[in-house]
Protein backbone atom coordinates (compact mmCIF):
# COMPACT_ATOMS: atom_id res chain seq x y z
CA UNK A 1 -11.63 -45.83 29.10
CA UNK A 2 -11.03 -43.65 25.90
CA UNK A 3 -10.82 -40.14 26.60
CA UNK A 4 -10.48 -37.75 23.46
CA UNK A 5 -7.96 -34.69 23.94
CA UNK A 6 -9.69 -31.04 23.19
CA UNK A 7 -8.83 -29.90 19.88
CA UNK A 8 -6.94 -25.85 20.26
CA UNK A 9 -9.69 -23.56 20.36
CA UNK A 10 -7.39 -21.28 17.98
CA UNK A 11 -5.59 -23.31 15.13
CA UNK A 12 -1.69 -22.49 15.49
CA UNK A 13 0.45 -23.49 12.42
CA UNK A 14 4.28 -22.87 11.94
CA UNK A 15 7.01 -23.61 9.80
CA UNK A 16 10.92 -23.01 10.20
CA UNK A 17 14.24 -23.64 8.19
CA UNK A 18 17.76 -22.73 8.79
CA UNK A 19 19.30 -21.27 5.75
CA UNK A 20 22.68 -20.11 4.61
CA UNK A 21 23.00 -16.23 4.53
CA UNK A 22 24.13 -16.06 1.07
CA UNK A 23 21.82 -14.35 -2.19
CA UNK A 24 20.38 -18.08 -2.74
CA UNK A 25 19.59 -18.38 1.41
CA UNK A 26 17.27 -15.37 0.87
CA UNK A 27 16.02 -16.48 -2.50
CA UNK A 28 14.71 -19.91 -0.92
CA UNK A 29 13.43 -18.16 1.86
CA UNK A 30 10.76 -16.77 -0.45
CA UNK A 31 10.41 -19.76 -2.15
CA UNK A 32 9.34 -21.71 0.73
CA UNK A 33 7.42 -18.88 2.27
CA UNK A 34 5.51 -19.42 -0.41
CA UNK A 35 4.78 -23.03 -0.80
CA UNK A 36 4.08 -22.96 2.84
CA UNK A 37 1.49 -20.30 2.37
CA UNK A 38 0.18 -21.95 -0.23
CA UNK A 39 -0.14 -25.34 1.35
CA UNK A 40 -1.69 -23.51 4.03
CA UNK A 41 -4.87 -21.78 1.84
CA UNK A 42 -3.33 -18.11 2.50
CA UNK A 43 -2.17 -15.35 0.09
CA UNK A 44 0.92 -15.11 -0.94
CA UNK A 45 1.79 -11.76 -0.87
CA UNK A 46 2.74 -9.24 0.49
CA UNK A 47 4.01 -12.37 2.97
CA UNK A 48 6.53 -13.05 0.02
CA UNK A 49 7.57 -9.63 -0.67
CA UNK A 50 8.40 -9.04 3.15
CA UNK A 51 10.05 -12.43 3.66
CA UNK A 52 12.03 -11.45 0.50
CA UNK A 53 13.10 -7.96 2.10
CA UNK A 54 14.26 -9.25 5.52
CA UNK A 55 16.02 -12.41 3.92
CA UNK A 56 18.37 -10.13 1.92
CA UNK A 57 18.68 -8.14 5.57
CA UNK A 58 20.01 -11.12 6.95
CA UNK A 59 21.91 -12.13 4.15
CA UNK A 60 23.68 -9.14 3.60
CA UNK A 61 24.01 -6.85 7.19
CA UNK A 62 23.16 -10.37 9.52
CA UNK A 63 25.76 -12.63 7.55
CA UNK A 64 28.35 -14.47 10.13
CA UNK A 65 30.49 -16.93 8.10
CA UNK A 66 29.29 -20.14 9.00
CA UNK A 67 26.15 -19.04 10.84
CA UNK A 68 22.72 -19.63 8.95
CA UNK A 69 19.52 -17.32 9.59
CA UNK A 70 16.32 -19.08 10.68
CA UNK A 71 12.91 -18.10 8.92
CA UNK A 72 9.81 -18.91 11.06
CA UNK A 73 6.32 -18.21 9.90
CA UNK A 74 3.81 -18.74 12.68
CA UNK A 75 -0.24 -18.51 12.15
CA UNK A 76 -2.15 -18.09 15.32
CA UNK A 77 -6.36 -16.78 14.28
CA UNK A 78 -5.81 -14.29 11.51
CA UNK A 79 -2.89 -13.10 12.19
CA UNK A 80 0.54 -14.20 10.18
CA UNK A 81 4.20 -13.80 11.84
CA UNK A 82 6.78 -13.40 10.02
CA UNK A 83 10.34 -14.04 11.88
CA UNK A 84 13.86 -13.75 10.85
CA UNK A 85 16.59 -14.62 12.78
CA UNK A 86 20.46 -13.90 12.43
CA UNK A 87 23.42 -13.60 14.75
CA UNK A 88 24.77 -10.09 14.07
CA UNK A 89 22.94 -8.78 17.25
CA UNK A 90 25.32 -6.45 17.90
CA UNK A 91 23.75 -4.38 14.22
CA UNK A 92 20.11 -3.40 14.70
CA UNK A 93 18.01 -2.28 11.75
CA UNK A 94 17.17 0.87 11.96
CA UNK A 95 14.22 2.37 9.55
CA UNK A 96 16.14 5.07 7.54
CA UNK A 97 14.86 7.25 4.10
CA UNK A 98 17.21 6.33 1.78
CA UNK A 99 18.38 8.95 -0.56
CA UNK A 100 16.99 9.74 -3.89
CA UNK A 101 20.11 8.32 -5.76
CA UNK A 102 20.94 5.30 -3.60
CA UNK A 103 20.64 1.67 -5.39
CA UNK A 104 19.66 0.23 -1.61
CA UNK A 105 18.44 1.05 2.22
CA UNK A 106 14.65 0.14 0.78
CA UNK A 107 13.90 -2.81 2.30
CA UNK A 108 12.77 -1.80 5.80
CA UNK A 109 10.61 0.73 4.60
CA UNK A 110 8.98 -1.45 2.40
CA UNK A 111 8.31 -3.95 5.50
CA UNK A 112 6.99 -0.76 7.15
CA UNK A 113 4.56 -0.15 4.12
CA UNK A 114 3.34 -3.51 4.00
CA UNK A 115 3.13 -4.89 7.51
CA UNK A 116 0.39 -4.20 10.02
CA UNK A 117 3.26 -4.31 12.98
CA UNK A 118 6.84 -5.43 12.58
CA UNK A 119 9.79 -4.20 14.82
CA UNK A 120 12.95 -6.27 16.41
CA UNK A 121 13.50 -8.39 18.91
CA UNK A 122 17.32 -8.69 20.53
CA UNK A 123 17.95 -12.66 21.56
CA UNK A 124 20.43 -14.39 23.66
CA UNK A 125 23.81 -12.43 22.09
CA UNK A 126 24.55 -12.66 19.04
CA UNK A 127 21.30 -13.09 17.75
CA UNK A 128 18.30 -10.62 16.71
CA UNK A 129 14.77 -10.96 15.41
CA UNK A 130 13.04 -9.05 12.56
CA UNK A 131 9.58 -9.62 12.66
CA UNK A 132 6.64 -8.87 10.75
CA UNK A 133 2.56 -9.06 11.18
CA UNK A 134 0.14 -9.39 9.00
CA UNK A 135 -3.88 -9.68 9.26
CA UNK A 136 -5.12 -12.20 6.68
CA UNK A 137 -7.88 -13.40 4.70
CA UNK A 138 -8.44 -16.77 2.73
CA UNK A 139 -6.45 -16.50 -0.39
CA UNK A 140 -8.76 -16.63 -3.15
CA UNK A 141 -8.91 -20.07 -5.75
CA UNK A 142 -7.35 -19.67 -8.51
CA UNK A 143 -6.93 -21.04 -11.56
CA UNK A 144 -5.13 -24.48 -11.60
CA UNK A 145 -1.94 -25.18 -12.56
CA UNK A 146 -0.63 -26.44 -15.39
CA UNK A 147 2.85 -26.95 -14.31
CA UNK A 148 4.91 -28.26 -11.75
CA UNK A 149 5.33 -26.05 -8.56
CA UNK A 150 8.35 -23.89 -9.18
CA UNK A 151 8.86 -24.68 -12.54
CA UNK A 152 9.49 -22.05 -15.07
CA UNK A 153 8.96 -21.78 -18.94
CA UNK A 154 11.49 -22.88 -20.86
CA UNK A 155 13.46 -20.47 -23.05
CA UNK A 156 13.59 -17.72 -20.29
């Protein structure tokens, strides 16, 4: 007898990479935060611009030599999660006004301007979790490329 199995009454899609917690670890974070969006039919941003923010968090105040970061992206209904995971548990982020004059100490406040919820989440020592909501909508079509995906022009 053939019995089919219940499709999820609430589509659930994820994606996760280790990466090294180095400039480039952060930079490919955003890179494939946003071919996964993409691939998914979502916006990119401000996704990209937060995964961006809390890469460089882990990259710079999270960074254990030898210990990589994990991004996770989770979409459960219309909600996105955004999770980044290091193993400097023992340094919190704390959300701070940065001085007038300072070059850095942006980021979180940025996450807190462009995220519905975000906040932290202390794991099994040494590790800690950033994380980030967002409510979404269908990203919009746009025009088609001409290129391939990630390329850029040449000359700049």
């Amino acid at each position: 007898m053939n019995q089919k199995t219940a499709e999820p009454a609430i589509p659930v899609r994820n994606f996760s990479a280790r990466l090294s917690p180095t400039p480039r670890g952060a930079r490919l974070a955003r890179l494939l935060t946003a071919e996964q969006l993409r691939s998914w039919g979502l916006p990119l941003d401000p996704a990209r611009q937060i995964v961006a923010e809390l890469a460089v968090n882990a990259a710079t105040h999270g960074r254990v030599p030898g210990r990589d970061f994990r991004l996770t992206l989770y979409v459960v209904a219309d909600t996105l999660r955004i999770e980044v995971t290091d193993t400097r548990g023992e340094h919190l982020p704390r959300l701070r006004p940065a001085g007038s004059e300072a070059e850095s100490g942006r980021g979180l406040l940025l996450v807190e301007a462009l995220a519905d919820r975000w906040g932290v989440a202390e794991g099994r020592f040494p590790r800690k979790t950033v994380w980030a909501e967002l409510r979404l909508t269908p990203a919009e079509p746009g025009p088609p490329c001409s290129g391939d995906v990630g390329a850029s022009p040449r000359g700049t």
